[in-house]
Protein backbone atom coordinates (compact mmCIF):
# COMPACT_ATOMS: atom_id res chain seq x y z
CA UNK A 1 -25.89 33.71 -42.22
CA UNK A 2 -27.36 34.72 -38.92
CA UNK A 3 -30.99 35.15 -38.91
CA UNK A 4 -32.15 38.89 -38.08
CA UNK A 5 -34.19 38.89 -35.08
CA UNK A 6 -36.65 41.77 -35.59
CA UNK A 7 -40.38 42.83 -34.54
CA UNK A 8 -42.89 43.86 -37.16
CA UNK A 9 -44.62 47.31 -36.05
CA UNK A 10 -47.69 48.77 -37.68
CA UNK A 11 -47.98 52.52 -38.33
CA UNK A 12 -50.92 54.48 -39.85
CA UNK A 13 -52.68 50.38 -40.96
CA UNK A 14 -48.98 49.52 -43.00
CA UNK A 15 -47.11 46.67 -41.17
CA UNK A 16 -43.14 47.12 -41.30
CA UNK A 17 -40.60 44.54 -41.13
CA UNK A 18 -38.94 46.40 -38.24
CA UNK A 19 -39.16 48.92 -35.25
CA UNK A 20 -36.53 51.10 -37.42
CA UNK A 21 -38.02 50.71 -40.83
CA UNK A 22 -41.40 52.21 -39.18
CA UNK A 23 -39.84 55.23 -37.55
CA UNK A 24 -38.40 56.00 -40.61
CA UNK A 25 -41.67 55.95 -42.40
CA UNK A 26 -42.73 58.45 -39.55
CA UNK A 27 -39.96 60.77 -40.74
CA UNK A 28 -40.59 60.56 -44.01
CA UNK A 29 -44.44 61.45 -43.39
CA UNK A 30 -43.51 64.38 -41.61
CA UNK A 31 -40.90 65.40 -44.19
CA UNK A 32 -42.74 68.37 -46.04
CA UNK A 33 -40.85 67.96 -49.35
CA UNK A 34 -42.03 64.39 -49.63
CA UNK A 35 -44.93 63.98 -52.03
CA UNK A 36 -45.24 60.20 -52.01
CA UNK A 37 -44.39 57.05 -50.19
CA UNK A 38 -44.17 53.82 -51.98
CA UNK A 39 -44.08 50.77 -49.36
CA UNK A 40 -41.91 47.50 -50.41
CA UNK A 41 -41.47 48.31 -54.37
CA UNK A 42 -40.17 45.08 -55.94
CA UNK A 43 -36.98 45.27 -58.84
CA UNK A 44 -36.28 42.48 -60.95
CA UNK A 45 -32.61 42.18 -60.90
CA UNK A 46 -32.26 39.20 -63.36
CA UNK A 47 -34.84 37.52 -65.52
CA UNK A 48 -35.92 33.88 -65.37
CA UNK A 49 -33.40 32.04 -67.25
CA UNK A 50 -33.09 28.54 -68.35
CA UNK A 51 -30.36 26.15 -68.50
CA UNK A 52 -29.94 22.57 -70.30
CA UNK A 53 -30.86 19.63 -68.11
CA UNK A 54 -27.55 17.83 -67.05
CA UNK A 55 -29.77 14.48 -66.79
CA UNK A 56 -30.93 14.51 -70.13
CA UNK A 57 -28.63 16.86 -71.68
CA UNK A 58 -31.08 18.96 -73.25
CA UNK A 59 -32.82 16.13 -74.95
CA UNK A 60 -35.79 15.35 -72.92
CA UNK A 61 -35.38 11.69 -73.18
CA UNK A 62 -33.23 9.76 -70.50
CA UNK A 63 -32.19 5.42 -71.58
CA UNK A 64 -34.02 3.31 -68.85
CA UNK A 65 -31.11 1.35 -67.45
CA UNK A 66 -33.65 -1.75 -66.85
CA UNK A 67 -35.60 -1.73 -70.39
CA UNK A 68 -32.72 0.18 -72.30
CA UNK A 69 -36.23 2.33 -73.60
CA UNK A 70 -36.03 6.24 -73.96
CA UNK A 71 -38.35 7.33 -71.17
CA UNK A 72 -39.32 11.11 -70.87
CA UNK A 73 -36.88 12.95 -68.32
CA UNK A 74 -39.05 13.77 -65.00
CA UNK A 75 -36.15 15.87 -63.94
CA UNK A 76 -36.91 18.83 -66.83
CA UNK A 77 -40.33 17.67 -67.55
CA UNK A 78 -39.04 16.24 -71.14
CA UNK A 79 -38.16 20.41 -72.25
CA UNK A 80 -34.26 19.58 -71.87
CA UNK A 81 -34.23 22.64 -70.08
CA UNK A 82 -34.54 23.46 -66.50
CA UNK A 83 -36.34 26.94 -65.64
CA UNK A 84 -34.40 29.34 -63.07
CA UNK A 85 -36.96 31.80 -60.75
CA UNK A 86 -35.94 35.55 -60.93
CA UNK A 87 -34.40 37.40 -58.76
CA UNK A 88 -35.77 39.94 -57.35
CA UNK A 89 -35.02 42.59 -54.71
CA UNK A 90 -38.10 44.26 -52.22
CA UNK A 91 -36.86 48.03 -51.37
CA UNK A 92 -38.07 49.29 -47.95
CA UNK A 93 -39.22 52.75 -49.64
CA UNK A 94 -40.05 54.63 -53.28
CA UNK A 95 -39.92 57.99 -52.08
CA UNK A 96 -40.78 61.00 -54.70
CA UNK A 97 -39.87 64.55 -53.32
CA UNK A 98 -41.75 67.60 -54.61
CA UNK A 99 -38.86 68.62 -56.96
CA UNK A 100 -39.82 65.62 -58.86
CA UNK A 101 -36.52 63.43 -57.51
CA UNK A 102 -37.13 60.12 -56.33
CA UNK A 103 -34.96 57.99 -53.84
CA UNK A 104 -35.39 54.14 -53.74
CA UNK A 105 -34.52 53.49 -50.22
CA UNK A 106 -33.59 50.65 -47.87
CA UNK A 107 -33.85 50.82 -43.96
CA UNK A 108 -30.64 49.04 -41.63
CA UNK A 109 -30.29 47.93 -38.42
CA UNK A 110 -27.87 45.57 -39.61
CA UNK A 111 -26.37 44.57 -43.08
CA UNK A 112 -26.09 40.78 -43.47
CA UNK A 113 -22.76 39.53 -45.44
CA UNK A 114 -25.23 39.38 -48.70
CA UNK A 115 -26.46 43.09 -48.70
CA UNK A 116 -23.36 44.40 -50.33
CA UNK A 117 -23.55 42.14 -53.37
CA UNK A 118 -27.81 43.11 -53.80
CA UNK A 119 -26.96 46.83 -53.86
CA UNK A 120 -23.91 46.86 -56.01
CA UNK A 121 -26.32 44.34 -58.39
CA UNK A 122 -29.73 46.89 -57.74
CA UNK A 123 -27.28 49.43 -58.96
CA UNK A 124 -25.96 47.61 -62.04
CA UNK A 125 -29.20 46.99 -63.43
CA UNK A 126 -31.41 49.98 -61.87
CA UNK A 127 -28.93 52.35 -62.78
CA UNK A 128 -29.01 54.75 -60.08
CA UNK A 129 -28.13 54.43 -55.76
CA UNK A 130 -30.03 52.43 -53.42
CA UNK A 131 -30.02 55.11 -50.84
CA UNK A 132 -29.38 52.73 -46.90
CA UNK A 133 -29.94 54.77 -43.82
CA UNK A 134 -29.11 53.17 -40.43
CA UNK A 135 -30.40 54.08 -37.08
CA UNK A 136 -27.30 55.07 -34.65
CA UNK A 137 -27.93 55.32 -30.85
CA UNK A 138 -25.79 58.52 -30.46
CA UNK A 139 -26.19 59.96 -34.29
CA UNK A 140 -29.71 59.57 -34.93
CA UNK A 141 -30.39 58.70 -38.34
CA UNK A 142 -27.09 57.96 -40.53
CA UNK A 143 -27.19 57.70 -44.42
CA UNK A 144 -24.77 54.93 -45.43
């Protein structure tokens, strides 16, 4: 995966990831149906999980191949399980209009090969669209 060259800009004291993602936030300030603007709202997608520790096997004790003693497993901290972080998505935008919808939205210049997979998962578990707009040259603003 390609790393995404892009230059953090700072409109009205908030600091955005991108040129784009601030000139959208300029839109959406001017927008007169917009009543609020939530910057980088986090979703948990999946929980923290845990899964048995392959060294141990979900003992906590590991045989010392020297002193044939049971020695606590360093590898899962003698639990027998190993802990698994969550995963969690960062949204560009919360936006609530003034007829009480709201639109959970995420700025593009360019979606990497993982993108796809977040927003079919964001909708899975959120339950409604992650709304992508892209900048074109010639269109203007394009809603993907």
């Amino acid at each position: 995966m390609a790393k995404i060259k892009s230059r953090k800009t700072s409109y009205y004291g908030n600091e955005f990831d991108s040129k784009a993602e601030g000139e959208f936030y300029l839109l959406l300030r001017a927008d007169e149906n917009v009543l609020d603007i939530e910057l980088q709202p986090q979703y948990t997608l999946l929980s923290a999980f845990s899964v048995p520790c392959h060294r141990c096997e979900g003992k906590g004790k590991v045989e010392n191949q020297k002193t044939l003693r049971m020695n606590k497993c360093t590898l899962c901290s003698s639990t027998g399980k190993r802990m698994r972080q969550p995963w969690k998505y960062t949204a560009d935008f919360k936006v609530t209009y003034k007829d009480g919808k709201e639109e959970v939205i995420d700025v593009k210049g360019y979606a990497n090969e993982r993108f796809p997979l977040v927003k079919k998962m964001f909708e899975n578990v959120m339950g409604f669209e992650l709304v992508v707009w892209q900048k074109n040259n010639k269109k203007g603003w394009v809603r993907k």
